[in-house]
Protein backbone atom coordinates (compact mmCIF):
# COMPACT_ATOMS: atom_id res chain seq x y z
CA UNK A 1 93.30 116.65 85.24
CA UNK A 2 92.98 112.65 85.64
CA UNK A 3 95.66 110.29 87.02
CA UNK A 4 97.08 109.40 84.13
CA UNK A 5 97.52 113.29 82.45
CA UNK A 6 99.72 113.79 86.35
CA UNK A 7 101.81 111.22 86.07
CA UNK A 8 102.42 112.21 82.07
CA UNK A 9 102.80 115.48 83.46
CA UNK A 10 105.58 114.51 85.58
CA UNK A 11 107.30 112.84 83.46
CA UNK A 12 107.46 114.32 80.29
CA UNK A 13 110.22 116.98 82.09
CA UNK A 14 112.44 113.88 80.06
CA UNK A 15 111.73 115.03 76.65
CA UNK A 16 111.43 118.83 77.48
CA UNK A 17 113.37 121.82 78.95
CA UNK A 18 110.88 122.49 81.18
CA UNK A 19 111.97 121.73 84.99
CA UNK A 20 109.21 122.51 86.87
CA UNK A 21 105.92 120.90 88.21
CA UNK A 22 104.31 124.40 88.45
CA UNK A 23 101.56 123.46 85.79
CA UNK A 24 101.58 120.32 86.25
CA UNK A 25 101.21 120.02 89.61
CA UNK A 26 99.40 122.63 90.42
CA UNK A 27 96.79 123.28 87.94
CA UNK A 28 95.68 120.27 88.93
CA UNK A 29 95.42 120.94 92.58
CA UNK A 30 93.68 123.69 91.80
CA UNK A 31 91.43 121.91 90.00
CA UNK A 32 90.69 119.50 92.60
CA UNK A 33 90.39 122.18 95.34
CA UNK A 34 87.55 123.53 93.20
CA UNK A 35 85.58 120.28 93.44
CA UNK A 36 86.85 119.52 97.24
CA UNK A 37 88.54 122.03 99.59
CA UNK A 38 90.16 119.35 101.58
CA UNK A 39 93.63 119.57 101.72
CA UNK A 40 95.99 116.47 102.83
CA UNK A 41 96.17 116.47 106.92
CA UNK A 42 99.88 115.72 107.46
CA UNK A 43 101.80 114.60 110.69
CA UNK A 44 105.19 114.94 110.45
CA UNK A 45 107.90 113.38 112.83
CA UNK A 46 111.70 114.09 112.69
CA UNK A 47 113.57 111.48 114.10
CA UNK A 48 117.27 110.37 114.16
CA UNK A 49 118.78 112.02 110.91
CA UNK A 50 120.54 115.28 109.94
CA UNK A 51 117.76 117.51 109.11
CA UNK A 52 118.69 117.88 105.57
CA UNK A 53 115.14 116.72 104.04
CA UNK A 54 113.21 119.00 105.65
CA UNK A 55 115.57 121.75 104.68
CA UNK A 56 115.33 120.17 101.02
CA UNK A 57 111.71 120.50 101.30
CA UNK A 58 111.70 124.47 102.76
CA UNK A 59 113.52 125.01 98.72
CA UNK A 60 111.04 123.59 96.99
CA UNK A 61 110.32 125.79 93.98
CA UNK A 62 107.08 125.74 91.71
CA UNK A 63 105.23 124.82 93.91
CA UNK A 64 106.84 127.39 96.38
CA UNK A 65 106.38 126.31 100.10
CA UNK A 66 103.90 129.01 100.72
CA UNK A 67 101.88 127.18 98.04
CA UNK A 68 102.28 123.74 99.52
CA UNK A 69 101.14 124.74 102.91
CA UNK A 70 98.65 127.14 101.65
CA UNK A 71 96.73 124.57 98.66
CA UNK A 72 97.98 121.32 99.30
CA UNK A 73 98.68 119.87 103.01
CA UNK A 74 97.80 120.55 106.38
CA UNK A 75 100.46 120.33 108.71
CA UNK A 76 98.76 119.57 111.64
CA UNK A 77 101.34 118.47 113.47
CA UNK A 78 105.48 118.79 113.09
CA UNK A 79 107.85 118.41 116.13
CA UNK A 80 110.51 120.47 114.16
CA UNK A 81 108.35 123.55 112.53
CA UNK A 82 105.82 123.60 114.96
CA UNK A 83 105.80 126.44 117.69
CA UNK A 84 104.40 124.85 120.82
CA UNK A 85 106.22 122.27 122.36
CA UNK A 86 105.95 119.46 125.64
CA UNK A 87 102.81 119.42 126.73
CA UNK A 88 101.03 121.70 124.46
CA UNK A 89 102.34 119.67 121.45
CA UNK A 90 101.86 116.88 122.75
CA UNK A 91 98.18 117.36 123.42
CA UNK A 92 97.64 118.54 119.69
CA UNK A 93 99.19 115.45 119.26
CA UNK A 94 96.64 113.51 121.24
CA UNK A 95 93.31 115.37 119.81
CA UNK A 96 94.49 114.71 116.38
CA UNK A 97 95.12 111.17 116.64
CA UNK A 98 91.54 110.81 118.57
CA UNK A 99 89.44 112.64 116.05
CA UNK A 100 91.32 112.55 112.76
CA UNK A 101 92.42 108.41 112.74
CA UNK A 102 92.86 106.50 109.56
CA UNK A 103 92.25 109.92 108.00
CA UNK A 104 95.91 111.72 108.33
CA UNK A 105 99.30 110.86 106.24
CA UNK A 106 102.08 110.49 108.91
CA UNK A 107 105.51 111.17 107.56
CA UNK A 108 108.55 110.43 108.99
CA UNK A 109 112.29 111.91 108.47
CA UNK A 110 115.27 109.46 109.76
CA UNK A 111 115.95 106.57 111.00
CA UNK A 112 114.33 105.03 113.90
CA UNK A 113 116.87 104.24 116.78
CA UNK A 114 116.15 100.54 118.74
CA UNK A 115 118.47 99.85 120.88
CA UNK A 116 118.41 100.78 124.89
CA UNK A 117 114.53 100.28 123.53
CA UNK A 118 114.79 103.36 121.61
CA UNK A 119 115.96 105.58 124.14
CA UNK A 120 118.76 107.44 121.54
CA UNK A 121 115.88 109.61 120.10
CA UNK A 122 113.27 111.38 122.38
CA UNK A 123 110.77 113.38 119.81
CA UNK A 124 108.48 114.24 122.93
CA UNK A 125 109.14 115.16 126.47
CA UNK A 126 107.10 116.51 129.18
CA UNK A 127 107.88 116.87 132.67
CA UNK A 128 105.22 113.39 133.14
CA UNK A 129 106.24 111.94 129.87
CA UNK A 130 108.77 110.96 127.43
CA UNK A 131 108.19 109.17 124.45
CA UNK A 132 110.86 107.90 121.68
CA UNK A 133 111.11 108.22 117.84
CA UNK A 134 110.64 104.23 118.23
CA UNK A 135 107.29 104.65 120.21
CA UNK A 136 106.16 107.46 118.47
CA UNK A 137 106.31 106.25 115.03
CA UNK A 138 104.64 102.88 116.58
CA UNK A 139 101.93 104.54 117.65
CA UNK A 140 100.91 107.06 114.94
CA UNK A 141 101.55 104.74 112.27
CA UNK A 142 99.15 102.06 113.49
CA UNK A 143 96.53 105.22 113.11
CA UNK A 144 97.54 107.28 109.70
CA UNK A 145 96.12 106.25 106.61
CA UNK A 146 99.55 106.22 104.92
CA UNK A 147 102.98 106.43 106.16
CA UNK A 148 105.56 108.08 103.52
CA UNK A 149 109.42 108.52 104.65
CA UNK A 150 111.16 111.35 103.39
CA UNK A 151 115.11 110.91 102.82
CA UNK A 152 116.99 107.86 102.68
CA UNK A 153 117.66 107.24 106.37
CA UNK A 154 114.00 107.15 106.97
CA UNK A 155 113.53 104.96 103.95
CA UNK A 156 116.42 102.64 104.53
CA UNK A 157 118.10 102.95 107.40
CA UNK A 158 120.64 105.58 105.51
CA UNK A 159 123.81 107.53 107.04
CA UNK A 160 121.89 107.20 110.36
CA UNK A 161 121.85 103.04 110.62
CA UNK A 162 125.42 102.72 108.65
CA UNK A 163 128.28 101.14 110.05
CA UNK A 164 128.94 100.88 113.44
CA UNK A 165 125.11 101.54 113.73
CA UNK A 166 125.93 102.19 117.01
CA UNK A 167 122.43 103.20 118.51
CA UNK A 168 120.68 100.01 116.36
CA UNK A 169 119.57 102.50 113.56
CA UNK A 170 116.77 101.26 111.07
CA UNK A 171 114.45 102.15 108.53
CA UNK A 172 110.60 102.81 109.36
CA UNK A 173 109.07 99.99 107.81
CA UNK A 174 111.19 97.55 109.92
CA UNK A 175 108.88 98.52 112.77
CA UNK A 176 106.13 98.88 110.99
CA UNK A 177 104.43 96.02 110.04
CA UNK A 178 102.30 97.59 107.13
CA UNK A 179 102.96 99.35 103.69
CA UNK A 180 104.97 102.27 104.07
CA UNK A 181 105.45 105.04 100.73
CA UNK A 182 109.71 105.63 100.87
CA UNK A 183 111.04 108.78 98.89
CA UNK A 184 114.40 108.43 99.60
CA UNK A 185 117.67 110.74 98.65
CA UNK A 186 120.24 112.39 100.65
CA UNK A 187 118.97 114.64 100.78
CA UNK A 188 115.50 114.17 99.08
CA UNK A 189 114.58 116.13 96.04
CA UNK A 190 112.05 118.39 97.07
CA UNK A 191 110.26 117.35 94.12
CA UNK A 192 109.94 113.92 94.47
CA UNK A 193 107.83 114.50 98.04
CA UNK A 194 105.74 117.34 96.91
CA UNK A 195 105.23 115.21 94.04
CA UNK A 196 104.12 112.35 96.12
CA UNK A 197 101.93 114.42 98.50
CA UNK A 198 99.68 115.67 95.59
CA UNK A 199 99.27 112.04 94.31
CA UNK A 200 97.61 111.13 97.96
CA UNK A 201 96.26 114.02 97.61
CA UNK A 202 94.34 113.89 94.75
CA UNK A 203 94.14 110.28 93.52
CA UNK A 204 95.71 108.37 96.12
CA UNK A 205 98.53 105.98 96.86
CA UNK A 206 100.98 106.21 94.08
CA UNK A 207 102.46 102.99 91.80
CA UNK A 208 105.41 102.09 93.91
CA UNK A 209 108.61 99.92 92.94
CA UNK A 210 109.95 96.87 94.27
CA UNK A 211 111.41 99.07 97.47
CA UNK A 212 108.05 100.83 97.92
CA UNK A 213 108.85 104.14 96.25
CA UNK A 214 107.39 106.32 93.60
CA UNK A 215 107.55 104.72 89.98
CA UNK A 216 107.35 108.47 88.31
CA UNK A 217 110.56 109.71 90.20
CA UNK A 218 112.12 106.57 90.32
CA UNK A 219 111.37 104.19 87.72
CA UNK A 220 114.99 104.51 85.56
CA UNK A 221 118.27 104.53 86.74
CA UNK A 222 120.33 107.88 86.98
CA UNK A 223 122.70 106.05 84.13
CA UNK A 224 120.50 105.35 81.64
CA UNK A 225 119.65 109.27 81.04
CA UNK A 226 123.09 110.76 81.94
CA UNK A 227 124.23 113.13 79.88
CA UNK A 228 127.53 111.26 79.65
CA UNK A 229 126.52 108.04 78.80
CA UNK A 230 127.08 108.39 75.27
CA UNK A 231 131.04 108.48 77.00
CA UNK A 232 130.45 104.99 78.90
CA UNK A 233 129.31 103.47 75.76
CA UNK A 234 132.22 104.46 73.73
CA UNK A 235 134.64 103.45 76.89
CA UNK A 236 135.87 107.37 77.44
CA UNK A 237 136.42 107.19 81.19
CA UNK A 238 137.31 110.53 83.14
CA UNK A 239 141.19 110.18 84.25
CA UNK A 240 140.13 112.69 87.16
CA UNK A 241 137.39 114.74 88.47
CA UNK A 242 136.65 117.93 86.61
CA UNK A 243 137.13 116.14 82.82
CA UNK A 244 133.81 115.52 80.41
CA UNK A 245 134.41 111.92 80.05
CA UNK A 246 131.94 109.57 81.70
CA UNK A 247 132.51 109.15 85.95
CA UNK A 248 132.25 105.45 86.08
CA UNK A 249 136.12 105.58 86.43
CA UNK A 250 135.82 108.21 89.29
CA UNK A 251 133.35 106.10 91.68
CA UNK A 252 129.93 107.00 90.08
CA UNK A 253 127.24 104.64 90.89
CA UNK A 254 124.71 105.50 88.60
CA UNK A 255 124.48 102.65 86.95
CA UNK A 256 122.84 101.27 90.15
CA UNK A 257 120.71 104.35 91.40
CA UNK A 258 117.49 104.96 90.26
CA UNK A 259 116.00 108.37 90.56
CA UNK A 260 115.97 110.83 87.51
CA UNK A 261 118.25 113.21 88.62
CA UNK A 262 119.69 113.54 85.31
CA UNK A 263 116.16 115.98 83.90
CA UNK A 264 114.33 116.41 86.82
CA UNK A 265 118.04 118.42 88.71
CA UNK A 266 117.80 120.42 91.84
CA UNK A 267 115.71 123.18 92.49
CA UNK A 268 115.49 123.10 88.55
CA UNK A 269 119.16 124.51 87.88
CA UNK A 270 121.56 122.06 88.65
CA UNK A 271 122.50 118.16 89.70
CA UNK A 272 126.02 116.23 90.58
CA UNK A 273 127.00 115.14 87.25
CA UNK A 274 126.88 118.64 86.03
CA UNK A 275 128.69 120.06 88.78
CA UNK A 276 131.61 117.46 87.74
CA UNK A 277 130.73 114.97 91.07
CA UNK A 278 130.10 111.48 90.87
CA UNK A 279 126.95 109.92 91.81
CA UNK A 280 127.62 108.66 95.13
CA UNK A 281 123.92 106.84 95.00
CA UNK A 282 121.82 108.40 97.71
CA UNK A 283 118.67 107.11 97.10
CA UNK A 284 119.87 103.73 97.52
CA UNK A 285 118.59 100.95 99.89
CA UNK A 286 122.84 100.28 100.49
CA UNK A 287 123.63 103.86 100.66
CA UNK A 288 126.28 104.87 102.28
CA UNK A 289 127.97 101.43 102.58
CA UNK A 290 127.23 100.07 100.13
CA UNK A 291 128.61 103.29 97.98
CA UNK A 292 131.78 103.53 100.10
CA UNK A 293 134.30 104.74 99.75
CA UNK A 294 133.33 107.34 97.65
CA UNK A 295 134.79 108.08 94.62
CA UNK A 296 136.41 104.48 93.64
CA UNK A 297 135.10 102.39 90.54
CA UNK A 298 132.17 100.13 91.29
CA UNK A 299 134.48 97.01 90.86
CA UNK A 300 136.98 98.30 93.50
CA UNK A 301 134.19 98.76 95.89
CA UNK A 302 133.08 95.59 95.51
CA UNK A 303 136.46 94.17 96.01
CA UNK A 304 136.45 96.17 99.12
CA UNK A 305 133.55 95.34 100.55
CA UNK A 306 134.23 91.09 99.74
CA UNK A 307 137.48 92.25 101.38
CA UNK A 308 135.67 93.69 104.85
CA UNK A 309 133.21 90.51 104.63
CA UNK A 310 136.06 87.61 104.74
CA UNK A 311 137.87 89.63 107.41
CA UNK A 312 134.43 89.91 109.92
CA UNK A 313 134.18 85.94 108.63
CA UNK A 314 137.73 85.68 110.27
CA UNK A 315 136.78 87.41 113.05
């Protein structure tokens, strides 16, 4: 399987009923393991966030986790699923980064804390050492061959760096001065970052967006493929939650999220719209501001926000 036949592979779950990446994802691992039985060493830091991506990820269906961990990544290092910890996982740490450089895929989940220089988050402690999410994600992504952030916070700055933003909360590539890969989502579809991991995998650094995130999960926006849009175009606004008519009247920001929610769904069965919820736009570089509050018309929020802005200008 080339490049082009993946990404055709991913993305023809638009014109079919067919919600899983099983054969297209891996069939063609398993024809690259065939020709090289590398798999993708993986470093994986949890910072300042909820731990909803990584629980996202542990659902991942077709592939199944097993599969992931077993054909396509080594996880060489994780401070959440790992056993060992202090010392001992820190050392891993330290052998990895001195033999494997420029060679590993660090990924990071949340935001990165700054202020009281970064002392909000401590990933690693020993009883010589402690080192911060800020540090941390400093040092091993001026050594990893690519950086990819997994959920929104991580990606943007997210729930973790929204308003009051007390502990100076922002996304990865702010302190990073080189290309990061962002999947965002609130959580993340588990999808879009296996997805992502078997393009590095096998062909490389993906094409990326404006924001730096995968074109073949999030190249439309989540209105342009609703299943009610046929509503928004004939002006059949829902009067309240629960009726068929189009959301835009209940809050729904799709018309300014991209991700394609609408056929890829969640673990293959289900997504918001269906379940009669507005989008509330988490894979947004604004989100949760700039989606707030939750479940008002985009206008309204807008007014809102103008609103908030003239009063901090009076301030």
């Amino acid at each position: 399987m080339n490049k082009e036949e993946f990404i055709q592979g991913c993305q023809r779950l638009r014109n079919t009923q067919d919600y899983r990446l099983s054969k297209h994802i891996l069939s063609g691992i398993k024809g690259y393991r065939v020709k090289s039985d590398s798999k993708l060493p993986v470093l994986w830091l949890e910072t300042s966030d909820s731990g909803d991506n990584n629980i996202s990820f542990m659902n991942t269906t077709y592939p199944y986790l097993g599969q992931v961990f077993e054909d396509m990544i080594d996880l060489l290092y994780s401070n959440t699923f790992m056993a060992a910890q202090g010392k001992h996982a820190l050392d891993i740490l330290k052998r990895i980064t001195r033999y494997q450089k420029g060679e590993f895929v660090l990924v990071v989940e949340g935001a990165i804390p700054t202020k009281a220089n970064g002392l909000y988050n401590i990933v690693i402690e020993t009883q010589r050492e402690r080192i911060t999410a800020l540090e941390a994600v400093k040092w091993l992504g001026g050594l990893a061959k690519y950086v990819v952030t997994i959920g929104t916070c991580a990606s943007f700055g997210g729930p973790s760096a929204a308003k009051p933003n007390i502990t100076g909360g922002v996304a990865v590539s702010e302190v990073l001065d080189r290309e990061v890969i962002k999947v965002s989502g609130c959580p993340v579809n588990a999808e879009w970052f296996v997805g992502t991991l078997a393009h590095l995998l096998m062909y490389g650094k993906p094409e990326l967006d404006e924001l730096g995130r995968p074109t073949s999960f999030y190249g439309y926006t989540i209105h342009r493929h609703c299943q009610r849009r046929s509503y928004f175009d004939r002006g059949n606004f829902a009067q309240a939650l629960g009726d068929i008519e189009c959301m835009f009247s209940q809050g729904c920001v799709g018309p300014k999220t991209y991700a394609d929610c609408p056929y890829r769904q969640w673990i293959n069965e289900n997504w918001p719209i269906e379940a009669n919820t507005p989008c509330i736009g988490c894979t947004n570089p604004d989100f949760p501001d700039g989606s707030s509050p939750f479940f008002t018309p985009l206008p309204e929020k807008r007014q809102e926000d103008n609103k908030k802005r003239e009063g901090q200008k009076d301030e």
